[in-house]
Protein backbone atom coordinates (compact mmCIF):
# COMPACT_ATOMS: atom_id res chain seq x y z
CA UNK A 1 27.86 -18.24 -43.84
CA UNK A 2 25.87 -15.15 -44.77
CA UNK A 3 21.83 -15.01 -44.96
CA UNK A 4 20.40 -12.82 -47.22
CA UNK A 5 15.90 -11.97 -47.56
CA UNK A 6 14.13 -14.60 -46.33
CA UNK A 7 16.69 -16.87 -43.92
CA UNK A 8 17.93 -13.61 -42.71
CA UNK A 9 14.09 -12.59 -41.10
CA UNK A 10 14.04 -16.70 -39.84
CA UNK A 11 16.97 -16.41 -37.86
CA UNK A 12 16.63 -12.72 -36.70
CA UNK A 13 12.79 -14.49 -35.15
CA UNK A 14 14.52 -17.62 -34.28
CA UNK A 15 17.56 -15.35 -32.02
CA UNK A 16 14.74 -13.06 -30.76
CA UNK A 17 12.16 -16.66 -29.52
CA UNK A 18 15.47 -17.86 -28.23
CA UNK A 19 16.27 -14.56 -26.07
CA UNK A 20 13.34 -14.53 -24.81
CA UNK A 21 12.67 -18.23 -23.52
CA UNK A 22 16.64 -17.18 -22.06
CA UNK A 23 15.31 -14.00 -20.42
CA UNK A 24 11.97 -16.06 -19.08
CA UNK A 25 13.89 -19.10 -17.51
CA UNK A 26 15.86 -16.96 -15.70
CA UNK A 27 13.16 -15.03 -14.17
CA UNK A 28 11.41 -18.05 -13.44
CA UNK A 29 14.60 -19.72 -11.61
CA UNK A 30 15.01 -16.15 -9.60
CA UNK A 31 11.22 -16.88 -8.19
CA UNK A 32 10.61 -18.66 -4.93
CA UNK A 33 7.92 -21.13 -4.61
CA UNK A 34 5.48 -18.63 -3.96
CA UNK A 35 6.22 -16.24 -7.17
CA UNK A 36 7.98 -13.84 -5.03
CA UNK A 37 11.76 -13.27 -6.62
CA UNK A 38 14.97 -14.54 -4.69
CA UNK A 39 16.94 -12.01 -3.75
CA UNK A 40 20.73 -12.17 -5.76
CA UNK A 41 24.14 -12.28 -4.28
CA UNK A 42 24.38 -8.14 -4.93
CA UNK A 43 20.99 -7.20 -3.81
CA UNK A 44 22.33 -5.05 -0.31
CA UNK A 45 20.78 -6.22 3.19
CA UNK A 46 19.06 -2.54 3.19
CA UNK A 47 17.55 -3.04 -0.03
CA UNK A 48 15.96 -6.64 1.19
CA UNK A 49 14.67 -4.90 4.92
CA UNK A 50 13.07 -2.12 2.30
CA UNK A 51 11.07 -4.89 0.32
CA UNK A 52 10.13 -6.39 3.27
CA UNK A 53 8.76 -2.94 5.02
CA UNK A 54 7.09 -2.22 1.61
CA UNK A 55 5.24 -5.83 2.02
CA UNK A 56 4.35 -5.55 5.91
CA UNK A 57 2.20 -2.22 5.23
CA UNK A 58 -0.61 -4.19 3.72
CA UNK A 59 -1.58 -1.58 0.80
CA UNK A 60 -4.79 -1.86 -0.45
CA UNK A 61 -5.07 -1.58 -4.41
CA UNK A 62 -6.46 1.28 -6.00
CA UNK A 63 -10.11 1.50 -6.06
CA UNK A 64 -10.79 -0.55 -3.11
CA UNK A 65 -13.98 0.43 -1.24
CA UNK A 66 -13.46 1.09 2.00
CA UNK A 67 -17.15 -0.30 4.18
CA UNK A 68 -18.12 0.35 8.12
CA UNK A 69 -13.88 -0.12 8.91
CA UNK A 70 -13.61 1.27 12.65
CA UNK A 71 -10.61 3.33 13.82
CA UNK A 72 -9.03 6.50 14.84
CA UNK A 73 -7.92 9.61 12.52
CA UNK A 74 -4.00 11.00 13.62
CA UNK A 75 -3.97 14.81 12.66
CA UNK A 76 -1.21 15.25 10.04
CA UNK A 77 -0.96 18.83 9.39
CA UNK A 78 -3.91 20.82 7.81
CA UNK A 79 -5.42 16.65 7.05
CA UNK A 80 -5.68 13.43 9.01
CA UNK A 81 -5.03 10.14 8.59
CA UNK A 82 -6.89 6.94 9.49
CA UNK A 83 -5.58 4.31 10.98
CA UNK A 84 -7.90 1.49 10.72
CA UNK A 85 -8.50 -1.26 13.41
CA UNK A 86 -6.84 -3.97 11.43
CA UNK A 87 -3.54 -2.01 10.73
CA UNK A 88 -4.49 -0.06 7.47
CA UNK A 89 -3.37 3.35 7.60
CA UNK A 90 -5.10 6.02 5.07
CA UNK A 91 -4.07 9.68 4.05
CA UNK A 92 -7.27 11.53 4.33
CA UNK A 93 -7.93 12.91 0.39
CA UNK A 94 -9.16 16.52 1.18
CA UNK A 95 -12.85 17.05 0.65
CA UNK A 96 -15.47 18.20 3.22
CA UNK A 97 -15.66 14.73 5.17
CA UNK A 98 -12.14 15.09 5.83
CA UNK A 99 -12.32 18.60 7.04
CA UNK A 100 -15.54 17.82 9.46
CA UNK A 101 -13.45 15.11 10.52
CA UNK A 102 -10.36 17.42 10.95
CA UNK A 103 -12.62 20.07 12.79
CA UNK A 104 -13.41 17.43 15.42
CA UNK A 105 -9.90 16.23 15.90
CA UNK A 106 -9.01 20.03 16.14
CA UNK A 107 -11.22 20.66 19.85
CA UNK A 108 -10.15 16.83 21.03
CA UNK A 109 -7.45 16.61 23.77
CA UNK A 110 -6.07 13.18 22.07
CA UNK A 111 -7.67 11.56 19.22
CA UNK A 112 -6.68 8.65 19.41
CA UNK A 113 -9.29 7.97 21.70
CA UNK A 114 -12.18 8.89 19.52
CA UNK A 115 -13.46 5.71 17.06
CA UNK A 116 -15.02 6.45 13.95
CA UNK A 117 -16.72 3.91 11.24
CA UNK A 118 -15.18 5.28 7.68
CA UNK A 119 -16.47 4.48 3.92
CA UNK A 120 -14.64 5.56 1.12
CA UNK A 121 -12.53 4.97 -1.81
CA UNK A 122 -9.04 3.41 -1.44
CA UNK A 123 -6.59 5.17 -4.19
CA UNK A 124 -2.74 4.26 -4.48
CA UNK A 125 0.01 7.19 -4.52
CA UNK A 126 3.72 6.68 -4.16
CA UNK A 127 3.63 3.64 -2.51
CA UNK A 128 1.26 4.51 0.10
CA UNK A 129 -2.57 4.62 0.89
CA UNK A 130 -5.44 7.45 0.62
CA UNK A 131 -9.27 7.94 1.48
CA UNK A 132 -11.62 9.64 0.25
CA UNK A 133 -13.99 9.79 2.57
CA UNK A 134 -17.17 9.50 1.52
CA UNK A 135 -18.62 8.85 4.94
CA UNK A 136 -17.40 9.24 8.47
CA UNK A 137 -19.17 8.13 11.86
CA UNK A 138 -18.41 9.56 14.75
CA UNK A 139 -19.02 6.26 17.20
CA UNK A 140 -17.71 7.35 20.70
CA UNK A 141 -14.94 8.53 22.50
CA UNK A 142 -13.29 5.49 24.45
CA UNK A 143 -11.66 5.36 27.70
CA UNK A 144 -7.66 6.36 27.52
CA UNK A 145 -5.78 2.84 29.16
CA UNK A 146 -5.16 2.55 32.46
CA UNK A 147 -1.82 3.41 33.48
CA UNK A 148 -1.31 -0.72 34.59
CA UNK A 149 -2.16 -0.90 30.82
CA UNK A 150 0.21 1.29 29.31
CA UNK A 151 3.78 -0.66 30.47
């Protein structure tokens, strides 16, 4: 049977509606009940431990302001990064709260032990977190554990 004008368009829309309720229902059968999608038969065990590490680093989205969070800044080269007390970690964006910050780090003997109280901005990069400090406190320098503590 050949369609010319008119019945050709309807069943050109009707095979495109009909792909695409196809393509939907099978995304929506790959989802778990909580939207998150089921891994397939071919999906490797590396690739699923890779999701999962990707989920547990808690990224925040871009945009995110960053209030009074307490931590500690690692040094990372010529920058820092702050690891917040609830498990965040943040590249430190370069500007010139990052380098007062870095400048402190630079004449502690481990700075771990000194807190800080960060605001900022929260921006997204490569699947990872950044700062831009727009204010950093330094609070105190706290007591390295005990070596009891440490084991």
């Amino acid at each position: 049977m050949l369609y010319s004008g008119r019945g050709l368009q309807w069943v050109l829309i009707l095979a495109t509606w009909m792909a695409a309720l196809a393509i939907l229902l099978d995304y929506s059968s790959a989802l778990d009940g909580s939207g998150t999608r089921k891994a397939s038969a071919t999906e490797s065990s590396s690739n699923l431990k890779r999701k999962t590490v990707q989920i547990d680093r808690r990224r925040l989205r871009e945009g995110t302001q960053v209030s009074n969070e307490s931590g500690y800044f690692r040094l990372d080269g010529d920058g820092a990064t702050f690891v917040s007390d609830n498990g965040h970690q943040f590249g430190g964006l370069p500007n010139l709260n990052l380098e007062r910050v870095v400048r402190i780090l630079k004449n502690a003997e481990d700075s771990q032990y000194i807190r800080w109280t960060v605001n900022g901005m929260v921006t997204e990069f490569s699947e990872r977190n950044f700062l831009l400090i727009s204010r950093a406190i330094y609070k105190s320098v706290s007591q390295p554990p005990l070596p009891e503590q440490l084991q």
